[in-house]
Protein backbone atom coordinates (compact mmCIF):
# COMPACT_ATOMS: atom_id res chain seq x y z
CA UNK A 1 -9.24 1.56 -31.79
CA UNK A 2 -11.13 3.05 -34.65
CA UNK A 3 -11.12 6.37 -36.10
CA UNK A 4 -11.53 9.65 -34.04
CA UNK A 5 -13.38 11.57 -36.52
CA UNK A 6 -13.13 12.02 -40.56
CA UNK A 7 -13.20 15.23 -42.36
CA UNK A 8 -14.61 14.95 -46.23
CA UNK A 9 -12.18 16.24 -48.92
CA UNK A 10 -10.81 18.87 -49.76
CA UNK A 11 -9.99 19.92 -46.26
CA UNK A 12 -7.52 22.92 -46.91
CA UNK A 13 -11.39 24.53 -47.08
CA UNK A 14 -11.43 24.20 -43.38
CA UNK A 15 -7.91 23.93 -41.94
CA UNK A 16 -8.47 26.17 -38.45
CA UNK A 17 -10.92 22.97 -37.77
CA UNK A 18 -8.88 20.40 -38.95
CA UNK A 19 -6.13 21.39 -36.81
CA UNK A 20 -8.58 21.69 -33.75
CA UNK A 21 -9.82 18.33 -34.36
CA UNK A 22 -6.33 16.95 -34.37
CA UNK A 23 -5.47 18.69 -31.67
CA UNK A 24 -8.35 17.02 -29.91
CA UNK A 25 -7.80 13.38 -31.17
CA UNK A 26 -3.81 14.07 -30.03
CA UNK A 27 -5.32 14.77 -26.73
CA UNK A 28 -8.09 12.56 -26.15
CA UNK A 29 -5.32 9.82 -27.20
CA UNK A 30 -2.57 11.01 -24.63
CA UNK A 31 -5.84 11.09 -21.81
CA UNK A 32 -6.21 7.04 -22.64
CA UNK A 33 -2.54 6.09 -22.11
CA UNK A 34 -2.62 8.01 -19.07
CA UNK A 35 -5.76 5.97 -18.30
CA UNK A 36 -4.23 2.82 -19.35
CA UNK A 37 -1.28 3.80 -17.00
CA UNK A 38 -3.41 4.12 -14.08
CA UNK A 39 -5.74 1.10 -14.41
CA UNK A 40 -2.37 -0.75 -14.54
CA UNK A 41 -0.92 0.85 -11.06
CA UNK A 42 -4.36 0.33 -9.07
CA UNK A 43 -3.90 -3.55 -10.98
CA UNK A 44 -0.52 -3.77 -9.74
CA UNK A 45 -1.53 -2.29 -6.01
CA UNK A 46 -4.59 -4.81 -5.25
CA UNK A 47 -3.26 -7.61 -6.96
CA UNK A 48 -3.27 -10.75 -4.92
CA UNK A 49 1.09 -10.19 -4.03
CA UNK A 50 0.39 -6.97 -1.82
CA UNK A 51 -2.10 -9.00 0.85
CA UNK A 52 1.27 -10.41 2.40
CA UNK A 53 1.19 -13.86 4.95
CA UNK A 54 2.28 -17.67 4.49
CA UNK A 55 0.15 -18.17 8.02
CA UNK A 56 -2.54 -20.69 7.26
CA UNK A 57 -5.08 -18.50 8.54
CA UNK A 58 -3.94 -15.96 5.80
CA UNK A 59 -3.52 -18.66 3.20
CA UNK A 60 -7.47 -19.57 3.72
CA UNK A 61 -8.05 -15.67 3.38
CA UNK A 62 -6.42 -15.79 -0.40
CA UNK A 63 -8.08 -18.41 -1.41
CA UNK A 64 -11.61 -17.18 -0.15
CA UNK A 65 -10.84 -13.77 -1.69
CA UNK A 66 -9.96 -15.77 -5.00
CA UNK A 67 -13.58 -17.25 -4.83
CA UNK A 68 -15.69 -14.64 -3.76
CA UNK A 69 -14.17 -12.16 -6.21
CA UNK A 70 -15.86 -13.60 -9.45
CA UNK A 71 -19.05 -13.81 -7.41
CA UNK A 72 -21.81 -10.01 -6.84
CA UNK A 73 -22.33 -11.96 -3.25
CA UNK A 74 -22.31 -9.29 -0.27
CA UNK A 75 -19.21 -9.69 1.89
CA UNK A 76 -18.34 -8.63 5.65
CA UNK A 77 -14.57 -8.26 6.30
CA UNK A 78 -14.12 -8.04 10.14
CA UNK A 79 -10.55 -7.55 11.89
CA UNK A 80 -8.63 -5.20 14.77
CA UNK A 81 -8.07 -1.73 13.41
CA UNK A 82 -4.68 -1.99 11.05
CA UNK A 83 -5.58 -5.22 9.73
CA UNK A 84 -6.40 -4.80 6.36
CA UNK A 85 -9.71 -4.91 5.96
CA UNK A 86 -9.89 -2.00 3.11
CA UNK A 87 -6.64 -3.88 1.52
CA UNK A 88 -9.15 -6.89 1.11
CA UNK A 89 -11.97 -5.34 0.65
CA UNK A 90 -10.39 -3.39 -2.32
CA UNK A 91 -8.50 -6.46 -3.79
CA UNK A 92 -11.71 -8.25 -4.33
CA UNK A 93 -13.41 -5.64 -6.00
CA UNK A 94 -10.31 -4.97 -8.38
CA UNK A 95 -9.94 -8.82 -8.99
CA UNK A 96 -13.93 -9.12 -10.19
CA UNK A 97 -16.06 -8.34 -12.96
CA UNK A 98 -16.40 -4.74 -11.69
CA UNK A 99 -13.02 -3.91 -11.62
CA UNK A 100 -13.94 -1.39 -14.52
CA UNK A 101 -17.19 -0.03 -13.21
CA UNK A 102 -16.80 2.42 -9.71
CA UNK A 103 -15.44 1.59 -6.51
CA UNK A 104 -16.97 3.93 -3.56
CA UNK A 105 -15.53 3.69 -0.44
CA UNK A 106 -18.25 5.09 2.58
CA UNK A 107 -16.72 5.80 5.89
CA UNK A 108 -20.10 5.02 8.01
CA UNK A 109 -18.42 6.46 11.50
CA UNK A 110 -16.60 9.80 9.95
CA UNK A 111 -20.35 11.28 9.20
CA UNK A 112 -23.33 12.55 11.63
CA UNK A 113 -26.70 10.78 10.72
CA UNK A 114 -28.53 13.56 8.78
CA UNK A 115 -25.03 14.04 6.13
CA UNK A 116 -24.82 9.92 6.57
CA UNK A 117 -28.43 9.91 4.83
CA UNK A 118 -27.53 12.32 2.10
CA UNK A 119 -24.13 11.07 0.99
CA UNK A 120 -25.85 7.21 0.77
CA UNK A 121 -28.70 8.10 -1.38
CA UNK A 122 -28.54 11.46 -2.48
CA UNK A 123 -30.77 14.26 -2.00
CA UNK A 124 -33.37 16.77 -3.94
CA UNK A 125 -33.44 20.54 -4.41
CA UNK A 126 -35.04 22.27 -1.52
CA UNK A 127 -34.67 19.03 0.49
CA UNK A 128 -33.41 20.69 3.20
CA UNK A 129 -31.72 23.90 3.77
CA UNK A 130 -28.69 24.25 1.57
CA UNK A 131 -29.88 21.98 -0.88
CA UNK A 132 -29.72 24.16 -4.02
CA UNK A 133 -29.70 21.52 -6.55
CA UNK A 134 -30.20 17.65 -7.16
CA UNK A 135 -27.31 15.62 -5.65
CA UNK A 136 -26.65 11.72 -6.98
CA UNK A 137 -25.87 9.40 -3.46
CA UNK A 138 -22.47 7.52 -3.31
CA UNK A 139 -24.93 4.37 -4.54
CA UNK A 140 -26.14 6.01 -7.54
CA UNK A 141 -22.46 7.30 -8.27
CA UNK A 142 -21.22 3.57 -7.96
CA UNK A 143 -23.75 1.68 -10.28
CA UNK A 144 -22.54 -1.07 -11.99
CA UNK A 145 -19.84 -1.12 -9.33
CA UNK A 146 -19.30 -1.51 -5.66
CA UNK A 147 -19.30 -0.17 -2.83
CA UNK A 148 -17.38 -0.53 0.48
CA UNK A 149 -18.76 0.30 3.71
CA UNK A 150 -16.59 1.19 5.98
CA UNK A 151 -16.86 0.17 9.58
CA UNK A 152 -20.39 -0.96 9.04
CA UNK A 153 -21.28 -1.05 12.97
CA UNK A 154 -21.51 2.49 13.07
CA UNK A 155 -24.30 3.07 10.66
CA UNK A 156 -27.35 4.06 13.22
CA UNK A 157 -30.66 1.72 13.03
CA UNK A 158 -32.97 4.16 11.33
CA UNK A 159 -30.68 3.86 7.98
CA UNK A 160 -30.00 0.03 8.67
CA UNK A 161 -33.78 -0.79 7.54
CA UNK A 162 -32.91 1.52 4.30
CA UNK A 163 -29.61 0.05 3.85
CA UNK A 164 -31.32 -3.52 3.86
CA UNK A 165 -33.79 -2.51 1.23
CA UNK A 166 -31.19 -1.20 -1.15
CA UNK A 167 -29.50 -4.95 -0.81
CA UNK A 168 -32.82 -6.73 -1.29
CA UNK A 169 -34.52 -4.79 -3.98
CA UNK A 170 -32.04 -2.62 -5.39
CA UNK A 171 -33.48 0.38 -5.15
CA UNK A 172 -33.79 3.58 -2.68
CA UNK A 173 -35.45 7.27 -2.86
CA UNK A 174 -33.02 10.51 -2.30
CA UNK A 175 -33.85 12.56 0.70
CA UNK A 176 -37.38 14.53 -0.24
CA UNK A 177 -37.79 12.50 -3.07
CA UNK A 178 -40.38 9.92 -3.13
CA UNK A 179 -39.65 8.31 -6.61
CA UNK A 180 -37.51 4.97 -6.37
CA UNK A 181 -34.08 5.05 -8.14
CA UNK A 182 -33.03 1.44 -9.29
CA UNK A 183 -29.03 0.71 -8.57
CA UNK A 184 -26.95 -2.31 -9.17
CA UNK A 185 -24.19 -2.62 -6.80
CA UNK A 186 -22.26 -4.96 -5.02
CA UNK A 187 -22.02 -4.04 -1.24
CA UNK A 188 -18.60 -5.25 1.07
CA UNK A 189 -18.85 -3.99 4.53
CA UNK A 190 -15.70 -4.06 6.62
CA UNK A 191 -16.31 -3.47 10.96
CA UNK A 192 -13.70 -3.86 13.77
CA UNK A 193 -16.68 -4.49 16.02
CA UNK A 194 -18.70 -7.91 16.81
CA UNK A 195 -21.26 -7.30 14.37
CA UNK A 196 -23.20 -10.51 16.59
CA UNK A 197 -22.75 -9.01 19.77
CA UNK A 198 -24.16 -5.82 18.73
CA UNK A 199 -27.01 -7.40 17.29
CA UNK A 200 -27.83 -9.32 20.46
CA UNK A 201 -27.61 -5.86 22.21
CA UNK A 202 -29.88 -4.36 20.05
CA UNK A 203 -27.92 -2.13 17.86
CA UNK A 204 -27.67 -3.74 14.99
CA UNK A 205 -30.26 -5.27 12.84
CA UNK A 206 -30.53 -9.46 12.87
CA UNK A 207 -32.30 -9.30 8.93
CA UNK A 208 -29.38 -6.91 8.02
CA UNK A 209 -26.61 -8.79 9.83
CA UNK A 210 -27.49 -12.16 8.04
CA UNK A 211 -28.03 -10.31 4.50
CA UNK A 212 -24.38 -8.52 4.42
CA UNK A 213 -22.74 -11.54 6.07
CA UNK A 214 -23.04 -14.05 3.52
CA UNK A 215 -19.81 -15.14 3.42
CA UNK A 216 -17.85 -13.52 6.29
CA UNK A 217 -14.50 -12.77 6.21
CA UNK A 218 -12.03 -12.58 9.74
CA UNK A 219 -8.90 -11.19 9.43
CA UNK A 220 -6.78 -12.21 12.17
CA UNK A 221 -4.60 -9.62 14.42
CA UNK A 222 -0.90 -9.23 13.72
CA UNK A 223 -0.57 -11.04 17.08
CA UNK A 224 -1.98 -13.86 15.90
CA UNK A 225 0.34 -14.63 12.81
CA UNK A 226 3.71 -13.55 13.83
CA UNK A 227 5.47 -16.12 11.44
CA UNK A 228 4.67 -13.37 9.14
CA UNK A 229 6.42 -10.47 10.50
CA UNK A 230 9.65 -10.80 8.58
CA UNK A 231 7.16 -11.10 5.37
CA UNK A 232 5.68 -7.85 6.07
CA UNK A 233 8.82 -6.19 7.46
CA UNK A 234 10.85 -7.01 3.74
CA UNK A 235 7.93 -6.24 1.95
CA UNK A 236 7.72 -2.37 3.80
CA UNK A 237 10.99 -2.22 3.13
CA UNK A 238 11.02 -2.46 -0.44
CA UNK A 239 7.93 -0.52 -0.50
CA UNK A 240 9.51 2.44 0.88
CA UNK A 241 13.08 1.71 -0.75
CA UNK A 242 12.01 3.97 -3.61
CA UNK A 243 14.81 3.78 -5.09
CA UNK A 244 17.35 4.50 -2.30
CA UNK A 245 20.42 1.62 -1.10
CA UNK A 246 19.35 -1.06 0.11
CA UNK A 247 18.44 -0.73 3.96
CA UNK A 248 18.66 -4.42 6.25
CA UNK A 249 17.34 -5.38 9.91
CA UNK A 250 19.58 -6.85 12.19
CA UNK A 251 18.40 -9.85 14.09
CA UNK A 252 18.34 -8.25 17.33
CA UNK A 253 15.47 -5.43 15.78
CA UNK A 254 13.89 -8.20 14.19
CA UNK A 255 13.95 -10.25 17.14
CA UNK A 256 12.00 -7.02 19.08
CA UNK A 257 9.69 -6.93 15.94
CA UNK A 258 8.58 -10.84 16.58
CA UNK A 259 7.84 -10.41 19.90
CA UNK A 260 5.97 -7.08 20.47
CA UNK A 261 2.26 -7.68 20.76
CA UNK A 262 1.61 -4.82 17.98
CA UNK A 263 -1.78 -3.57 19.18
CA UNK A 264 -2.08 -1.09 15.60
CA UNK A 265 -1.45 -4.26 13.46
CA UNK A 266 0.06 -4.23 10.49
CA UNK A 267 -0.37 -1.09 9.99
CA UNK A 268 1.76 -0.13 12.90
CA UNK A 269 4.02 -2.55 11.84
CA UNK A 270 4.24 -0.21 8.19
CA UNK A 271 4.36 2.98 10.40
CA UNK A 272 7.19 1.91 12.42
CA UNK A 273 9.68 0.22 9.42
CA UNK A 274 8.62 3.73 7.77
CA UNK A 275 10.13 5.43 10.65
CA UNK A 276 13.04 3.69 11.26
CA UNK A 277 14.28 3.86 7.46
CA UNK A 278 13.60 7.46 7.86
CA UNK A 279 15.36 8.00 11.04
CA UNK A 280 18.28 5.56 10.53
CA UNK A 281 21.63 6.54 9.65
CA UNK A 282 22.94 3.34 8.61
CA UNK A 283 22.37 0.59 5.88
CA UNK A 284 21.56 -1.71 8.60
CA UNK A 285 18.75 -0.90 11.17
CA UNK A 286 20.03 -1.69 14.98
CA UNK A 287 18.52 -1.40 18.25
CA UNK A 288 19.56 2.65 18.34
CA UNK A 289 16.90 3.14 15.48
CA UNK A 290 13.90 1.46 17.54
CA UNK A 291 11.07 3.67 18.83
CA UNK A 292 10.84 3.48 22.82
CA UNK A 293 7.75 1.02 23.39
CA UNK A 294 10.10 -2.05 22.11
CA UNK A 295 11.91 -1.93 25.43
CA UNK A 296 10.72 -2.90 28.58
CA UNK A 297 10.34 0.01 31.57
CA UNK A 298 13.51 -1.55 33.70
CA UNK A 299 15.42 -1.49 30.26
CA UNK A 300 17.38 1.48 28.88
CA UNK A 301 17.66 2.08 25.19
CA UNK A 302 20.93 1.67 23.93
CA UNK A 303 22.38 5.38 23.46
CA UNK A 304 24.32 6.84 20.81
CA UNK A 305 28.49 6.45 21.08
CA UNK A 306 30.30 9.61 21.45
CA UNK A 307 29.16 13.31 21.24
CA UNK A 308 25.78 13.76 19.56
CA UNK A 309 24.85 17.51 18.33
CA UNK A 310 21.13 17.36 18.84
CA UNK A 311 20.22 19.87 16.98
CA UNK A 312 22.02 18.70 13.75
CA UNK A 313 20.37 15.41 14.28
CA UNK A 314 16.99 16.67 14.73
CA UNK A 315 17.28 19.04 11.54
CA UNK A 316 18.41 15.57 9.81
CA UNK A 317 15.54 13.60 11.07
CA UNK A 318 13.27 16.78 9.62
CA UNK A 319 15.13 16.96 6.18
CA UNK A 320 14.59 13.50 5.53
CA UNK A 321 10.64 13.13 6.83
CA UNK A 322 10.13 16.19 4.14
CA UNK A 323 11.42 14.20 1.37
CA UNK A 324 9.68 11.29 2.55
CA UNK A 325 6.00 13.02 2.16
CA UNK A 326 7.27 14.96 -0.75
CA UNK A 327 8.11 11.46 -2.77
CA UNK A 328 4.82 10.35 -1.23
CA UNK A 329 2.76 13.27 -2.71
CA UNK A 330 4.95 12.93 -5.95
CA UNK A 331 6.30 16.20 -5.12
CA UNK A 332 3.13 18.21 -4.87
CA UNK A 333 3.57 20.99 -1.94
CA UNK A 334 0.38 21.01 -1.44
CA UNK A 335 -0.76 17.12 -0.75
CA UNK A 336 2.79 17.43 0.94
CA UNK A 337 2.37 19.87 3.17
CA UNK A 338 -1.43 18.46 4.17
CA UNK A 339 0.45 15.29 5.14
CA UNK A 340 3.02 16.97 7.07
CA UNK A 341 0.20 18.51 8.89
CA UNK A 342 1.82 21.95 7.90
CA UNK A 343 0.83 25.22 5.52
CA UNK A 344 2.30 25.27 1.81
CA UNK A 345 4.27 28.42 2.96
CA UNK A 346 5.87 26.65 6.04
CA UNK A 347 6.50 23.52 3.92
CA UNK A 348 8.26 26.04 0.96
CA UNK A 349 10.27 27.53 3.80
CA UNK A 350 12.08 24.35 5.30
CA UNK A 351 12.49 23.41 1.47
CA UNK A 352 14.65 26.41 1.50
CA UNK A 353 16.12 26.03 4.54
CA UNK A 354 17.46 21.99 3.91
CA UNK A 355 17.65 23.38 0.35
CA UNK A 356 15.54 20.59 -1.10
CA UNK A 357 14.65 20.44 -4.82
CA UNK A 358 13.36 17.87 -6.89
CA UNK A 359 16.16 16.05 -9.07
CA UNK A 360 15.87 17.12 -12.62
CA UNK A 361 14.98 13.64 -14.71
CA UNK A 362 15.93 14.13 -18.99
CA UNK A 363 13.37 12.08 -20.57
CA UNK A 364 13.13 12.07 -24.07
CA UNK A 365 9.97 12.54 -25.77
CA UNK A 366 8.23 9.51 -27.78
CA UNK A 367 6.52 10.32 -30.48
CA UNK A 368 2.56 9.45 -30.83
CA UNK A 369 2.04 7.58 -33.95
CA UNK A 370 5.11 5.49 -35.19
């Protein structure tokens, strides 16, 4: 990749800075492999395999992803919460000519209007109080890229007429900043609302409807595609294998699975093959290890055989929901503990209590120029 830096001889005058400069070319070159490693996992997680479904209406959704990918067109992903939108959404930008440039994802509903504002387009010092220093937008920070609006519908109309300039002329001013800032971006919006109902009720802008709808995308409900359940339930399953024996269904679970009406989606459907693999206590997944709402209210579920200490099982069923978050958070206690909705100090203390600790892996060291 060229040379880091050259040092004219003799350089035993200098050696304190020729050993600093190695040490920062041995540095800088252990920062790009772990660069490398991660463009390579966020390739591997939105490539095309991960959106799972054989249902024709999904099959039309690969191939429209596959088309619009290569394309800077805007795109509107609509679909029930826990479809996928943000799966799809992400999968197209990672599968374009952006893929290398910034991906910003906006949640349009988790802010109140006046931080909305700020965190689109930025803001100048003294703008308002608390503004102690110019502050780039999520636009600015994703130029060259693209950015993902998230649940679209919720954006309020004053912003919608800025919103539509930035799309039509590419540019926008920072809160108490007159001066236009110029931005290349490439804008996917995702909504679980009907973005054409809410414009005939007068919440949502026709002009800016038509602009980010140019080629709509509608992902269907779980519901709607069940032939893809046991497609979705293998692939959770290896997903949250990591490593462990192999776990199976048995028909009668995966019977259930078919027919529930799964109101969260697929990502309900993820939630509840997570649980059961945690909770199970077999290599096989029965009707014991289903959650309550797969039976009907006349219907009792099947109950353990034989004594059952509850508290053992209960201090099981915590033991092995700990190690699930703690592989999840690659076995930081802190990301750990935040997903276990718990402090660091109560998280350290079950460790000690189910006497958890991370396996010791001997890797041996590879040298950095062969």
């Amino acid at each position: 990749k060229g040379a880091f830096y050259f040092f004219e001889k003799p350089i035993f005058n200098d050696l304190e800075r020729f050993f600093t400069i190695v040490r920062q070319a041995i540095k800088a070159y252990e920062m790009e492999r772990e660069l490398d490693s991660l463009r390579r996992e966020v390739s591997e997680k939105y490539s095309f395999p991960n959106i799972v479904g054989n249902h024709p209406k999904m099959l039309e959704i690969f191939e429209m992803i596959r088309r619009v990918a290569q394309t800077d067109t805007t795109i509107l992903i609509q679909g029930e919460s826990g479809t996928g939108k943000d799966l799809v959404a992400k999968t197209i930008h990672y599968n374009s000519l952006r893929k290398d440039k910034p991906l910003i994802t906006i949640n349009c509903g988790a802010l109140t209007e006046t931080l909305l504002t700020s965190e689109l387009f930025g803001h100048s010092k003294g703008a308002f109080t608390g503004a102690v220093k110019d502050t780039i937008g999520r636009f600015q920070a994703a130029d060259g890229g693209t950015v993902i609006l998230d649940e679209i519908g919720e954006i309020p109309l004053h912003l919608q007429k800025t919103l539509l300039r930035v799309i039509e002329e590419k540019e926008f001013e920072r809160v108490g900043d007159s001066r236009p800032i110029q931005v290349d971006v490439r804008i996917i919006s995702t909504t679980n609302r009907d973005l054409a109902e809410e414009v005939k009720r007068g919440n949502f802008r026709k002009d800016l409807y038509y602009r980010l709808s140019v080629v709509p995308i509608k992902i269907p409900p779980l519901r709607e595609r069940v032939s893809d359940i046991p497609l979705l339930v293998n692939h959770f399953i290896k997903k949250y294998s990591k490593g462990r024996p192999s776990i199976k269904i048995s028909p009668e679970v995966m019977d259930r699975l078919i027919k529930f009406s799964w109101p969260g989606n697929v990502r309900e459907l993820a939630n509840v093959i997570q649980q059961m693999m945690v909770l199970s206590r077999d290599a096989t997944i029965t009707l014991h290890d289903l959650p309550p709402q797969f039976f009907t209210k006349g219907e009792t579920p099947p109950s353990m055989e034989g004594k059952v200490d509850l508290p053992q099982i209960v201090s099981e069923i915590e033991r092995k929901w700990i190690l699930t978050k703690l592989e999840e958070a690659d076995w930081n206690q802190e990301k750990a503990a935040k997903l276990l909705g718990m402090t660091r100090k109560m998280l350290v203390n079950r460790m000690n209590k189910y006497h958890i600790k991370r396996a010791k892996i001997k890797t041996q060291k590879q040298p950095i120029w062969h």
